[in-house]
N, C-alpha and C. Protein backbone atom coordinates (compact mmCIF):
# COMPACT_ATOMS: atom_id res chain seq x y z
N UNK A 1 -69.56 -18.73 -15.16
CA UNK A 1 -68.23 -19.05 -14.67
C UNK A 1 -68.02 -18.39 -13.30
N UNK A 2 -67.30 -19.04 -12.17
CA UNK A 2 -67.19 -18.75 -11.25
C UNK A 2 -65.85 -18.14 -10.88
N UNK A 3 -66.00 -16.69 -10.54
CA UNK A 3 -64.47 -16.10 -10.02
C UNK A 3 -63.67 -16.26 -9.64
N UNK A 4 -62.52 -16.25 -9.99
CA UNK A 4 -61.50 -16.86 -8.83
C UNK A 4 -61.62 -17.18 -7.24
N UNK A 5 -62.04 -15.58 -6.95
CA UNK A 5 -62.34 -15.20 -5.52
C UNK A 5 -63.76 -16.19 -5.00
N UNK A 6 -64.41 -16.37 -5.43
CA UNK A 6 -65.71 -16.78 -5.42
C UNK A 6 -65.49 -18.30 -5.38
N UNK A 7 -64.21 -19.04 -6.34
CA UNK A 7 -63.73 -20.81 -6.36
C UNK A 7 -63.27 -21.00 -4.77
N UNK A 8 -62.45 -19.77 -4.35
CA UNK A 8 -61.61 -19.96 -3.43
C UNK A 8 -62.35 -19.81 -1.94
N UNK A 9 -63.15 -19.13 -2.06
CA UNK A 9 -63.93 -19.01 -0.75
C UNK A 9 -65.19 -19.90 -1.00
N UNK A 10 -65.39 -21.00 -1.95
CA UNK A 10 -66.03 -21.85 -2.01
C UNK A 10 -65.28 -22.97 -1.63
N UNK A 11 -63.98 -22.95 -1.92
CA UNK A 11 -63.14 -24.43 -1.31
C UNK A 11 -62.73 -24.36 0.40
N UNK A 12 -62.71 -22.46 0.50
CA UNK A 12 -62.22 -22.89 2.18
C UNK A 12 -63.72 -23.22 3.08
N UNK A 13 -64.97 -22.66 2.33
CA UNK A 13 -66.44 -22.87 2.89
C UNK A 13 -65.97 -24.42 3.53
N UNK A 14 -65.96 -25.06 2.32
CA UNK A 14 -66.04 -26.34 2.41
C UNK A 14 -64.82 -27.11 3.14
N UNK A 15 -63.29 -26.63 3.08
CA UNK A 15 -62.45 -27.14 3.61
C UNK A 15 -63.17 -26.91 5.68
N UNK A 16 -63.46 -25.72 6.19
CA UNK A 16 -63.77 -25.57 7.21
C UNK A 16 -65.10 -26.80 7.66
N UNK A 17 -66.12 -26.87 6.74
CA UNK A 17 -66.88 -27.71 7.30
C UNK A 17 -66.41 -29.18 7.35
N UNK A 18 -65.36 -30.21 6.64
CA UNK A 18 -64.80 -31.44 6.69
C UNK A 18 -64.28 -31.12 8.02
N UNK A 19 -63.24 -29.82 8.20
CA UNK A 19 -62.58 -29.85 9.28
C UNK A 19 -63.31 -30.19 10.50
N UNK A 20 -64.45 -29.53 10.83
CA UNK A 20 -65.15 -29.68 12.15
C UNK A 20 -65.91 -30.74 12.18
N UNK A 21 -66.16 -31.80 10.98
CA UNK A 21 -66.60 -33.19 11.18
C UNK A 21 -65.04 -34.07 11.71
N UNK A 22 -64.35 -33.81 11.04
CA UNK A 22 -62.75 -34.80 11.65
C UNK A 22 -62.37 -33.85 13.24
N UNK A 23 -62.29 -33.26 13.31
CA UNK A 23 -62.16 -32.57 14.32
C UNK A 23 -63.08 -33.00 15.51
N UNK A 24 -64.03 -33.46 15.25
CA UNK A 24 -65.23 -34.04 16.32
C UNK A 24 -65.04 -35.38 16.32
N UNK A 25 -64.74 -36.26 15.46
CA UNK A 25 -65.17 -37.53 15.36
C UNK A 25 -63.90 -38.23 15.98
N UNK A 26 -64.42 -39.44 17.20
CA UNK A 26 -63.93 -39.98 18.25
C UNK A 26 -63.39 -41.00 17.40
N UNK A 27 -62.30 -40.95 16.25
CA UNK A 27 -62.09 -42.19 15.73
C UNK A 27 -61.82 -43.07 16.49
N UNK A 28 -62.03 -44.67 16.08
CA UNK A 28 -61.31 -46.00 16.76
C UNK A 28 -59.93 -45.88 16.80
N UNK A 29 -59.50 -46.62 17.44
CA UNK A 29 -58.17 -46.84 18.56
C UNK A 29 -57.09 -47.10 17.12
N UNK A 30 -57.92 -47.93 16.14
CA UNK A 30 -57.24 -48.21 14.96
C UNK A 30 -56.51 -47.01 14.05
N UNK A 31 -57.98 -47.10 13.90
CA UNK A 31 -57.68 -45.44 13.05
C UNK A 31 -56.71 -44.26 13.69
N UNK A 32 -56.67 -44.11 14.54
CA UNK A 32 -56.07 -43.47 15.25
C UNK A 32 -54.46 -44.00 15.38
N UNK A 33 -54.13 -44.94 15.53
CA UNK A 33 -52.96 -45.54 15.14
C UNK A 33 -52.07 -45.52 14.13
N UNK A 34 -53.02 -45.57 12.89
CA UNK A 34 -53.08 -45.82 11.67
C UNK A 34 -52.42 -44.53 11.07
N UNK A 35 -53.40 -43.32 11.66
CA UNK A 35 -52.69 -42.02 11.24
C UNK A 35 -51.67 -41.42 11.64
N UNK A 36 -51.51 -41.93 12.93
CA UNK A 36 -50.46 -41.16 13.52
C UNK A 36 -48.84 -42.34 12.40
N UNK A 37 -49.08 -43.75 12.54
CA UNK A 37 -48.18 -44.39 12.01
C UNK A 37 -47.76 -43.47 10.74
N UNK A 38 -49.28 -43.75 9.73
CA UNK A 38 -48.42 -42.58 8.11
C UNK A 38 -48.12 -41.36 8.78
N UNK A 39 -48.33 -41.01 9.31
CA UNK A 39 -47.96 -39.52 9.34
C UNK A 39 -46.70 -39.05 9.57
N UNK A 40 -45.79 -40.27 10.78
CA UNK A 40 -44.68 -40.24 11.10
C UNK A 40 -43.99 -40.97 9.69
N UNK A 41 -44.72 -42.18 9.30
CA UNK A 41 -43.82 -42.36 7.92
C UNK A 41 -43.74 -41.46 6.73
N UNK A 42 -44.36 -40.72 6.63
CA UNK A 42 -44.17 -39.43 5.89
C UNK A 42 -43.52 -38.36 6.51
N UNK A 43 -42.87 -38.43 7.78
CA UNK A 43 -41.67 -37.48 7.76
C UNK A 43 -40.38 -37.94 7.24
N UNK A 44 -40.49 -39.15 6.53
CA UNK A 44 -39.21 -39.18 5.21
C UNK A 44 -38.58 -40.45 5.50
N UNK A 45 -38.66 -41.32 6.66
CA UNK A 45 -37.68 -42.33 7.14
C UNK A 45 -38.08 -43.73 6.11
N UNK A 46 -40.09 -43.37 5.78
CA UNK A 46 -40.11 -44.45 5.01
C UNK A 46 -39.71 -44.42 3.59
N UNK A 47 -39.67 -42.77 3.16
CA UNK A 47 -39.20 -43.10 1.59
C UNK A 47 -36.97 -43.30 1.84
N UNK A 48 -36.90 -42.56 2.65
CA UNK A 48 -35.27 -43.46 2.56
C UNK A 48 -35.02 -44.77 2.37
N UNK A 49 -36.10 -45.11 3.67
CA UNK A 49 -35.78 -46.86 3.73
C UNK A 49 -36.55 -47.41 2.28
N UNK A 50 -37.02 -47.34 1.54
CA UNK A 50 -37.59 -47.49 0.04
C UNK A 50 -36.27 -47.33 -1.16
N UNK A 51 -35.99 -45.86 -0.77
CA UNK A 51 -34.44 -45.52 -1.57
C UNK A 51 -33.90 -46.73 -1.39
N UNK A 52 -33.46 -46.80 -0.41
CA UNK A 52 -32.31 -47.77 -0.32
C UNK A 52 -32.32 -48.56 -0.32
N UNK A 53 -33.58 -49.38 -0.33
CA UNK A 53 -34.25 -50.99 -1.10
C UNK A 53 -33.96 -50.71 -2.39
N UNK A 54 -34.01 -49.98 -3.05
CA UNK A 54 -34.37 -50.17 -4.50
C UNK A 54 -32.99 -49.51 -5.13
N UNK A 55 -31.94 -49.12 -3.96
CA UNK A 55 -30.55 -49.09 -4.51
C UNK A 55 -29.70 -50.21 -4.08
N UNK A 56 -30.36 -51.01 -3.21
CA UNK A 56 -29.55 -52.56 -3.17
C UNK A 56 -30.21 -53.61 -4.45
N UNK A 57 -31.33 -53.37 -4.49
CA UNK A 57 -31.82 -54.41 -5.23
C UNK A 57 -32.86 -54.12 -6.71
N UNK A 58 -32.46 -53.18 -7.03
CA UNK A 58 -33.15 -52.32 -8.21
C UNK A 58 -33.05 -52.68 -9.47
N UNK A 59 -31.89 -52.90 -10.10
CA UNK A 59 -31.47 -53.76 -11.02
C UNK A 59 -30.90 -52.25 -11.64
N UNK A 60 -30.76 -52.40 -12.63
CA UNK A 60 -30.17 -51.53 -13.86
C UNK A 60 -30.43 -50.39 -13.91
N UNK A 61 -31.91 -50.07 -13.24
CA UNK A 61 -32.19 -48.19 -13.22
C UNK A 61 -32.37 -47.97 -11.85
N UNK A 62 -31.86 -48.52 -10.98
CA UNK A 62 -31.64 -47.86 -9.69
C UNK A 62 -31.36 -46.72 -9.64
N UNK A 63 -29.78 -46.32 -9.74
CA UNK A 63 -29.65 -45.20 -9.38
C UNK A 63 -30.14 -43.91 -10.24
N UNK A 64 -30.78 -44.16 -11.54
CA UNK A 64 -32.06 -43.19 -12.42
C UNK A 64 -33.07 -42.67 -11.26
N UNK A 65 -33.71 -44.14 -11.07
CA UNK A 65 -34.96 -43.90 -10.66
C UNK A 65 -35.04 -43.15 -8.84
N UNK A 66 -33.53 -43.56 -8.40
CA UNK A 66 -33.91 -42.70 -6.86
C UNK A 66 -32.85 -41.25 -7.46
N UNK A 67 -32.20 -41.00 -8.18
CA UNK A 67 -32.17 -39.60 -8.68
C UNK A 67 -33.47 -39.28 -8.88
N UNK A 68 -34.60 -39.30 -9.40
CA UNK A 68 -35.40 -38.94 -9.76
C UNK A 68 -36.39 -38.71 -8.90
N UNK A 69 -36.59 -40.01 -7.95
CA UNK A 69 -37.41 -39.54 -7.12
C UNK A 69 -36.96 -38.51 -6.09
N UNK A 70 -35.54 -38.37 -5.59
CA UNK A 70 -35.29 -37.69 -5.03
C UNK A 70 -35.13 -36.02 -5.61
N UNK A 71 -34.80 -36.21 -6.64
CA UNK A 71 -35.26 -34.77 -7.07
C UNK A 71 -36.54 -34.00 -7.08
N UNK A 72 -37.10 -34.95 -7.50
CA UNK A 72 -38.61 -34.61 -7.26
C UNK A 72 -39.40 -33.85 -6.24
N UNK A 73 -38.35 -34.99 -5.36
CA UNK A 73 -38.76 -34.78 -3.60
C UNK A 73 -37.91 -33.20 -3.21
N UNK A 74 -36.91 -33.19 -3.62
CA UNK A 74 -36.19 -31.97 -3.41
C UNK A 74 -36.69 -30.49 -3.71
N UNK A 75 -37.08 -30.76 -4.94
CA UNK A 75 -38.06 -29.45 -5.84
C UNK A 75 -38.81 -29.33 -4.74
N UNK A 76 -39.68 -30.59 -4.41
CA UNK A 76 -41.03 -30.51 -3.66
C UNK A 76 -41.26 -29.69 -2.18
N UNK A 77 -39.56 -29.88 -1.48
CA UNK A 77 -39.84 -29.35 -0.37
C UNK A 77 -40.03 -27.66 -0.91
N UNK A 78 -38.82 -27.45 -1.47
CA UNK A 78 -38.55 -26.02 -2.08
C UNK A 78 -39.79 -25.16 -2.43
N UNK A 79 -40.69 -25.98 -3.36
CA UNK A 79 -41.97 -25.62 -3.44
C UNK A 79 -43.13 -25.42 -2.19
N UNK A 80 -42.80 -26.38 -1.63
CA UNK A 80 -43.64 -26.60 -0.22
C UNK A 80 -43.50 -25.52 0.74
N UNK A 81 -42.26 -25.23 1.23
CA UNK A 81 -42.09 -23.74 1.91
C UNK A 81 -42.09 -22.26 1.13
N UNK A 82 -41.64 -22.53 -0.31
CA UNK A 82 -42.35 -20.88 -0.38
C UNK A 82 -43.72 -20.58 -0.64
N UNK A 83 -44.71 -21.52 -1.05
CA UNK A 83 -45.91 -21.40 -0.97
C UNK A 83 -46.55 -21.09 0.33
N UNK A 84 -45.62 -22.30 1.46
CA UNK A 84 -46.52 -21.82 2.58
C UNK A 84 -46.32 -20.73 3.11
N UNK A 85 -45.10 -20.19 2.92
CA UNK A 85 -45.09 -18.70 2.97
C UNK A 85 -45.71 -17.39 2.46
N UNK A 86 -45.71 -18.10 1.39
CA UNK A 86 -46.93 -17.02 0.43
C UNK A 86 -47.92 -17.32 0.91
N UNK A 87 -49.29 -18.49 1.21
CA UNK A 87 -50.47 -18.63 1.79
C UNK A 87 -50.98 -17.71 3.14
N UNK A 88 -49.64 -18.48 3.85
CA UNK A 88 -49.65 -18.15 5.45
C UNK A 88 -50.90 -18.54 5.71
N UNK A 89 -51.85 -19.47 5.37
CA UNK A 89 -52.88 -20.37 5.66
C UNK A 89 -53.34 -21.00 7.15
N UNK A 90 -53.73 -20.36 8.13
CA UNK A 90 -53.30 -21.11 9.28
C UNK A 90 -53.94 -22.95 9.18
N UNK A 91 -53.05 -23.62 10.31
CA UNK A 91 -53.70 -24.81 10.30
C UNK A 91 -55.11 -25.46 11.06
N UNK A 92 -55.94 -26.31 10.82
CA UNK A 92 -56.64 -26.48 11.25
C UNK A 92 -56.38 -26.69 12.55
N UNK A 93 -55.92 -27.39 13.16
CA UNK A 93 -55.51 -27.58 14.57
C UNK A 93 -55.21 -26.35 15.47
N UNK A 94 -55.14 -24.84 14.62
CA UNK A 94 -55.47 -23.97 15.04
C UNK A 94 -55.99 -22.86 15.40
N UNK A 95 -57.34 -23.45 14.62
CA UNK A 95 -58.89 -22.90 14.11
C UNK A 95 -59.59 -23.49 15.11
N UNK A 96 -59.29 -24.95 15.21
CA UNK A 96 -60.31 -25.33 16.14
C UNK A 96 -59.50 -26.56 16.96
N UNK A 97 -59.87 -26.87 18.18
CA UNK A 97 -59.15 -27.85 18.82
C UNK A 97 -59.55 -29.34 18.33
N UNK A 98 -58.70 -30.32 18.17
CA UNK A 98 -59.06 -31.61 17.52
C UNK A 98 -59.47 -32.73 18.96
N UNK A 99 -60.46 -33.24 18.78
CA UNK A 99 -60.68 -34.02 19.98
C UNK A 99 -59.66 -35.33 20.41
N UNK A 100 -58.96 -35.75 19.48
CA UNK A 100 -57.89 -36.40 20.02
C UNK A 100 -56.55 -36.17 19.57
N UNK A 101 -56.52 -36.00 18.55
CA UNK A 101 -55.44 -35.78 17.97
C UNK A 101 -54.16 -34.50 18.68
N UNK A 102 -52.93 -35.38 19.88
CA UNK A 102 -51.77 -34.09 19.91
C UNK A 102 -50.86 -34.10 18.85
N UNK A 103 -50.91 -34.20 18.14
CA UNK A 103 -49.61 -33.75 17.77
C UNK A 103 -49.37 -32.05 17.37
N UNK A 104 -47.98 -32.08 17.07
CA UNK A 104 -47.64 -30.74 16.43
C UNK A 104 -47.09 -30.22 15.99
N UNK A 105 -47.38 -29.53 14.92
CA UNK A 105 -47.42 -29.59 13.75
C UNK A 105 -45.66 -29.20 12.95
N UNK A 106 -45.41 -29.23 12.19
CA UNK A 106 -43.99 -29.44 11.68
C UNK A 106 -43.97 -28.16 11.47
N UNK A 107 -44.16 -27.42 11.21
CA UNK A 107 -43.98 -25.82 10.56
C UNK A 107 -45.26 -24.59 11.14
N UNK A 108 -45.83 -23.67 10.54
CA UNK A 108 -46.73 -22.61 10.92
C UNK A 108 -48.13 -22.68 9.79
N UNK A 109 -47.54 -23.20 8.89
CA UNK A 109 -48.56 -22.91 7.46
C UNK A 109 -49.51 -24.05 7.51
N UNK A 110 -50.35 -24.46 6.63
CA UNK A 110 -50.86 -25.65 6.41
C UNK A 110 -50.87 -25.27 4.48
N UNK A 111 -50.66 -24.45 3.75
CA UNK A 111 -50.92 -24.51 2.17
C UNK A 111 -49.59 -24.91 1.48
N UNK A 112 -49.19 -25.57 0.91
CA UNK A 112 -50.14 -26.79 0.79
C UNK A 112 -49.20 -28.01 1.87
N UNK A 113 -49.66 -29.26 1.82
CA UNK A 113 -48.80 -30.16 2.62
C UNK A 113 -47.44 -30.66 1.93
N UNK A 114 -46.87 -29.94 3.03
CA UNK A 114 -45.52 -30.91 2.15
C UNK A 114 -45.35 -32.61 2.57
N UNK A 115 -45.99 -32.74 3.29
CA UNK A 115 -45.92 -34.28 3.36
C UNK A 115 -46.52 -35.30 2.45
N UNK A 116 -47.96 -34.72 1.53
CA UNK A 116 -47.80 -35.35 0.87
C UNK A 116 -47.56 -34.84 -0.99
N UNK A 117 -46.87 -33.96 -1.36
CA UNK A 117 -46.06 -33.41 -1.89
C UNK A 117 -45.06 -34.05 -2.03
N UNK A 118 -44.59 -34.80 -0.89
CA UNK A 118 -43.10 -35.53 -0.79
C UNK A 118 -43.72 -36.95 -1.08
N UNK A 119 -44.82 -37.40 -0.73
CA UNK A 119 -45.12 -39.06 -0.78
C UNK A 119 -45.41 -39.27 -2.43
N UNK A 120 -46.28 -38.05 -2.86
CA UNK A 120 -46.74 -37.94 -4.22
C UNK A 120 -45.65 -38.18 -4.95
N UNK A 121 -44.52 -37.53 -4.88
CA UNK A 121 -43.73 -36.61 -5.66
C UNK A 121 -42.79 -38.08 -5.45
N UNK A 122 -41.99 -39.03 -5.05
CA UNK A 122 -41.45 -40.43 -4.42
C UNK A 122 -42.06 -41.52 -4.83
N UNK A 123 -43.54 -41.49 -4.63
CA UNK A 123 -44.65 -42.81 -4.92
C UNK A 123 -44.64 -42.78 -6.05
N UNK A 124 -45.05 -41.96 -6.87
CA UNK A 124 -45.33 -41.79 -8.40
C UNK A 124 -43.67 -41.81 -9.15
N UNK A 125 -42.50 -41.04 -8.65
CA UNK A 125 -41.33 -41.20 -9.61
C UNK A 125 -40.80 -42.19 -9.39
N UNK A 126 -41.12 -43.08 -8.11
CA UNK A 126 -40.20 -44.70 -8.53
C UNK A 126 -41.59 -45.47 -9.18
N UNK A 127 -42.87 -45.23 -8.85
CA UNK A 127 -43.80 -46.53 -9.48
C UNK A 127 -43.26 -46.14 -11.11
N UNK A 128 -42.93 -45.02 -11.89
CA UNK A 128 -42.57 -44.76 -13.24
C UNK A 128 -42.07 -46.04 -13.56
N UNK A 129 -40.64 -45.86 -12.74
CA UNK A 129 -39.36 -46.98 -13.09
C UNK A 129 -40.13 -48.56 -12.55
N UNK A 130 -40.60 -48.45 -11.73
CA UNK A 130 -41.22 -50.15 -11.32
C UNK A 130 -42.55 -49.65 -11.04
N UNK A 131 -43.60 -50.05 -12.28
CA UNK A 131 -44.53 -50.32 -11.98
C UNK A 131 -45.60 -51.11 -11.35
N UNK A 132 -44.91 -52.49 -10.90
CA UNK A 132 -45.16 -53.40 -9.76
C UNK A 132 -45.09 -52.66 -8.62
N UNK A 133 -44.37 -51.94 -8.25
CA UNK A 133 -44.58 -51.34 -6.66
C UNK A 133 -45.34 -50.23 -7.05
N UNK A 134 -46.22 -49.97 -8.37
CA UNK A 134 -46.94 -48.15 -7.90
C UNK A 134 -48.08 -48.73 -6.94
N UNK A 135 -48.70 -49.40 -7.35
CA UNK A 135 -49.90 -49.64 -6.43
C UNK A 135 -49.25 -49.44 -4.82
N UNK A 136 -48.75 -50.13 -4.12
CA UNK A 136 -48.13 -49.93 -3.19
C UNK A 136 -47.51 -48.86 -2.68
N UNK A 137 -46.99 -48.28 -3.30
CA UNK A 137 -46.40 -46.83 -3.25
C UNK A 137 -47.24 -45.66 -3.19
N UNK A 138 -48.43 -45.67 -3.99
CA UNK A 138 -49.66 -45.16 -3.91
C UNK A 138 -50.30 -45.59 -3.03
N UNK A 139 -50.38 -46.44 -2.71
CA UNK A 139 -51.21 -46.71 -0.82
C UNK A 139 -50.53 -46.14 0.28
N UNK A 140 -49.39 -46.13 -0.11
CA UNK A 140 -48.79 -45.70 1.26
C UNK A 140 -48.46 -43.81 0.98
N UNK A 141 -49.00 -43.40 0.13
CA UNK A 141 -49.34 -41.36 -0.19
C UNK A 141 -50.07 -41.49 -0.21
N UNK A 142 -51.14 -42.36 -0.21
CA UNK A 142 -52.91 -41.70 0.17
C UNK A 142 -52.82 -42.07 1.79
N UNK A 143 -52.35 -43.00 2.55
CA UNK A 143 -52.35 -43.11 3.80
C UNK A 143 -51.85 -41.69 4.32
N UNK A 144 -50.60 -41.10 4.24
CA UNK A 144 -49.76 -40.25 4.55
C UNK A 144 -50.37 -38.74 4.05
N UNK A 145 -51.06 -39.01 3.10
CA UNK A 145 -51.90 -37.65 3.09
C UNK A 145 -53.62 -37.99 3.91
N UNK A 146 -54.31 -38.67 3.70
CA UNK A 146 -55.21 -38.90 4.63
C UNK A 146 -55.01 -38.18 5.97
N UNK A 147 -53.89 -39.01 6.57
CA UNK A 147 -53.40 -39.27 7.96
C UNK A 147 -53.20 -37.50 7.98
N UNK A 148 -52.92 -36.83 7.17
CA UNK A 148 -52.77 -34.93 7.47
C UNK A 148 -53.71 -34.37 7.93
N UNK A 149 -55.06 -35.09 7.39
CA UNK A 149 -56.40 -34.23 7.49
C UNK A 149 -56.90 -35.03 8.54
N UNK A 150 -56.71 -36.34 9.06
CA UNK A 150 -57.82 -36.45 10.55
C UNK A 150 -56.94 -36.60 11.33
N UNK A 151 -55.51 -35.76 11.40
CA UNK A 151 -54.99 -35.51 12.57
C UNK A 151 -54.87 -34.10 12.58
N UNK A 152 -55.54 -33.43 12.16
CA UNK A 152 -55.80 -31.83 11.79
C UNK A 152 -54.52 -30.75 11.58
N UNK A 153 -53.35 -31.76 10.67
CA UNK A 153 -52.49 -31.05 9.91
C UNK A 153 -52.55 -30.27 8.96
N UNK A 154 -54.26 -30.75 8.66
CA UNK A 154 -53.76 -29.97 6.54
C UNK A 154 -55.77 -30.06 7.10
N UNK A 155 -56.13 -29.15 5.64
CA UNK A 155 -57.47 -29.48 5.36
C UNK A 155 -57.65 -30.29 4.33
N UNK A 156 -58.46 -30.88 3.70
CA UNK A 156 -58.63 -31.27 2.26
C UNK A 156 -57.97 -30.67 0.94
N UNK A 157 -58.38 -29.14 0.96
CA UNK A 157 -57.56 -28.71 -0.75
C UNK A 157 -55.88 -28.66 -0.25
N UNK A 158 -55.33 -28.38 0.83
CA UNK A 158 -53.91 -28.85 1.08
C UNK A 158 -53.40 -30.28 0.57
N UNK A 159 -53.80 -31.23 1.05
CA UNK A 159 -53.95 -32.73 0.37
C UNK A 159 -53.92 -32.43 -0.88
N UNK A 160 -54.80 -31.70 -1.53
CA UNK A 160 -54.92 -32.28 -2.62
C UNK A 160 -54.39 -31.45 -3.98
N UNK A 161 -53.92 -30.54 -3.51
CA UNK A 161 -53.17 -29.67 -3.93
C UNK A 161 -51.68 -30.31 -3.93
N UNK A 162 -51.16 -31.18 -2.88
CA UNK A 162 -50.28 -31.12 -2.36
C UNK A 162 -49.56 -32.64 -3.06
N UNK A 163 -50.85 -33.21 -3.42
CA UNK A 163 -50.77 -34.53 -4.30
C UNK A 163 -51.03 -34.08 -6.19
N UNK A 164 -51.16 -33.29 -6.61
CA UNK A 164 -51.18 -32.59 -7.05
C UNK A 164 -49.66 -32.38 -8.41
N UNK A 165 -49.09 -31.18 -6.80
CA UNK A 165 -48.02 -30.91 -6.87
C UNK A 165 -47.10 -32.23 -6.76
N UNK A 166 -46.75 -32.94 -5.98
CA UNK A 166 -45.89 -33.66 -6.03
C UNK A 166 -45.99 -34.65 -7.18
N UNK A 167 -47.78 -35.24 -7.68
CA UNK A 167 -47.52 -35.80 -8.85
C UNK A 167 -46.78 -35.74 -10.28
N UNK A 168 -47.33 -33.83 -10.43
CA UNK A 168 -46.71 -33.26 -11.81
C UNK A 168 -44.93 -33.27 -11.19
N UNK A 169 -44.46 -33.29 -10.52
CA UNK A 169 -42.95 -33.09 -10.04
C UNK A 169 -42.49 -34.42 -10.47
N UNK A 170 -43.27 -35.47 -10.09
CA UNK A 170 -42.51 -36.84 -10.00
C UNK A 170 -42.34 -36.66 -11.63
N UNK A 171 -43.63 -36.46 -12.36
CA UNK A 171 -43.64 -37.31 -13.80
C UNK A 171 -42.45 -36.17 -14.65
N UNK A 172 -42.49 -34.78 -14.17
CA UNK A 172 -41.66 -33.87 -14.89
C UNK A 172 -39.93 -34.41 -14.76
N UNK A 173 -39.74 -34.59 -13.29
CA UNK A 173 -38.95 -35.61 -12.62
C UNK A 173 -38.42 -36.90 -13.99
N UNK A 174 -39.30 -37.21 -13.78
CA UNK A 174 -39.05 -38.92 -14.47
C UNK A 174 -38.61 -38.61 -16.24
N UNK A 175 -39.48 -37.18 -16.42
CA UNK A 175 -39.32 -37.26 -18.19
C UNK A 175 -37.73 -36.71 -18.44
N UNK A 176 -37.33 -36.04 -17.23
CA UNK A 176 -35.72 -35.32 -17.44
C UNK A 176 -34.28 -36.37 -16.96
N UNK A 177 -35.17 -37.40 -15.85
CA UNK A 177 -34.20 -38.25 -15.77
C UNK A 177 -34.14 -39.33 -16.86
N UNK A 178 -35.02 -39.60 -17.90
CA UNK A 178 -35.04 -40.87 -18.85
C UNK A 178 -34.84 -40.22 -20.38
């Protein structure tokens, strides 16, 4: 069995080496588009505009299901800043310089992402209530967490920690609102 200490400096081994392959690699014009697009839709404008689709036209558990997701989402930030406070994790983007990627960055921490914490934690508590949109909803939190790590916001166990977290939130979410 492997030590705590010993799991953890085996995940940042490895979080550092993904970093300096995304960190190097000249993505296409696409890709590059692509991330910066989720990335900005994961600062929250796309799950509002979602809310409020599915509180005009939701039917009967509308306002359940965006209580829910929004709680979710609420816990999630709450969670999201005192962890990164506790980590104090610096971010990749300031370990090493990213070859294209400016942006910058929303906060100081990178443990874990609250961005996709918030997509997880939104995607998963409305796909509960409409399972026709999870697929969809889930494409657009793996875009939005992707888009963290090859614009050198987050490393990998941030992501995935961070999807994680926001999953168990949505479904804990969903079992207190139903």
């Amino acid at each position: 069995m492997i030590a705590p200490q010993s799991m953890l400096q085996f995940i940042a081994t490895r979080d550092l080496k993904l970093m300096r392959k995304v960190n190097k690699w000249p993505a296409p014009r696409w890709v590059r588009h692509l991330a910066i697009a989720a990335t900005r839709a994961g600062d929250g404008w796309l799950w509002y505009l979602v809310g409020l689709s599915i509180l005009l036209w939701g039917g009967a558990e509308r306002i359940t299901a965006v209580a829910s997701a929004g709680s979710a989402a609420l816990v999630g930030i709450g969670v999201f800043k005192s962890l990164k406070k506790l980590s104090g994790r610096k971010r990749p983007c300031e370990i090493e310089p990213h070859c294209w990627a400016t942006l910058l960055p929303p906060d100081q921490f990178s443990f874990p992402s609250g961005h996709t914490i918030t997509a997880f934690a939104v995607a998963i508590a409305l796909g509960e209530f409409y399972p026709a949109l999870l697929p969809a909803l889930l494409i657009c939190a793996l875009l939005i967490a992707t888009s963290r790590i090859l614009l050198g916001m987050h490393f990998l166990s941030d992501v995935v920690v961070g999807a994680l977290v926001g999953a168990g939130l949505a479904l804990t979410s969903h079992s207190l609102f139903t």
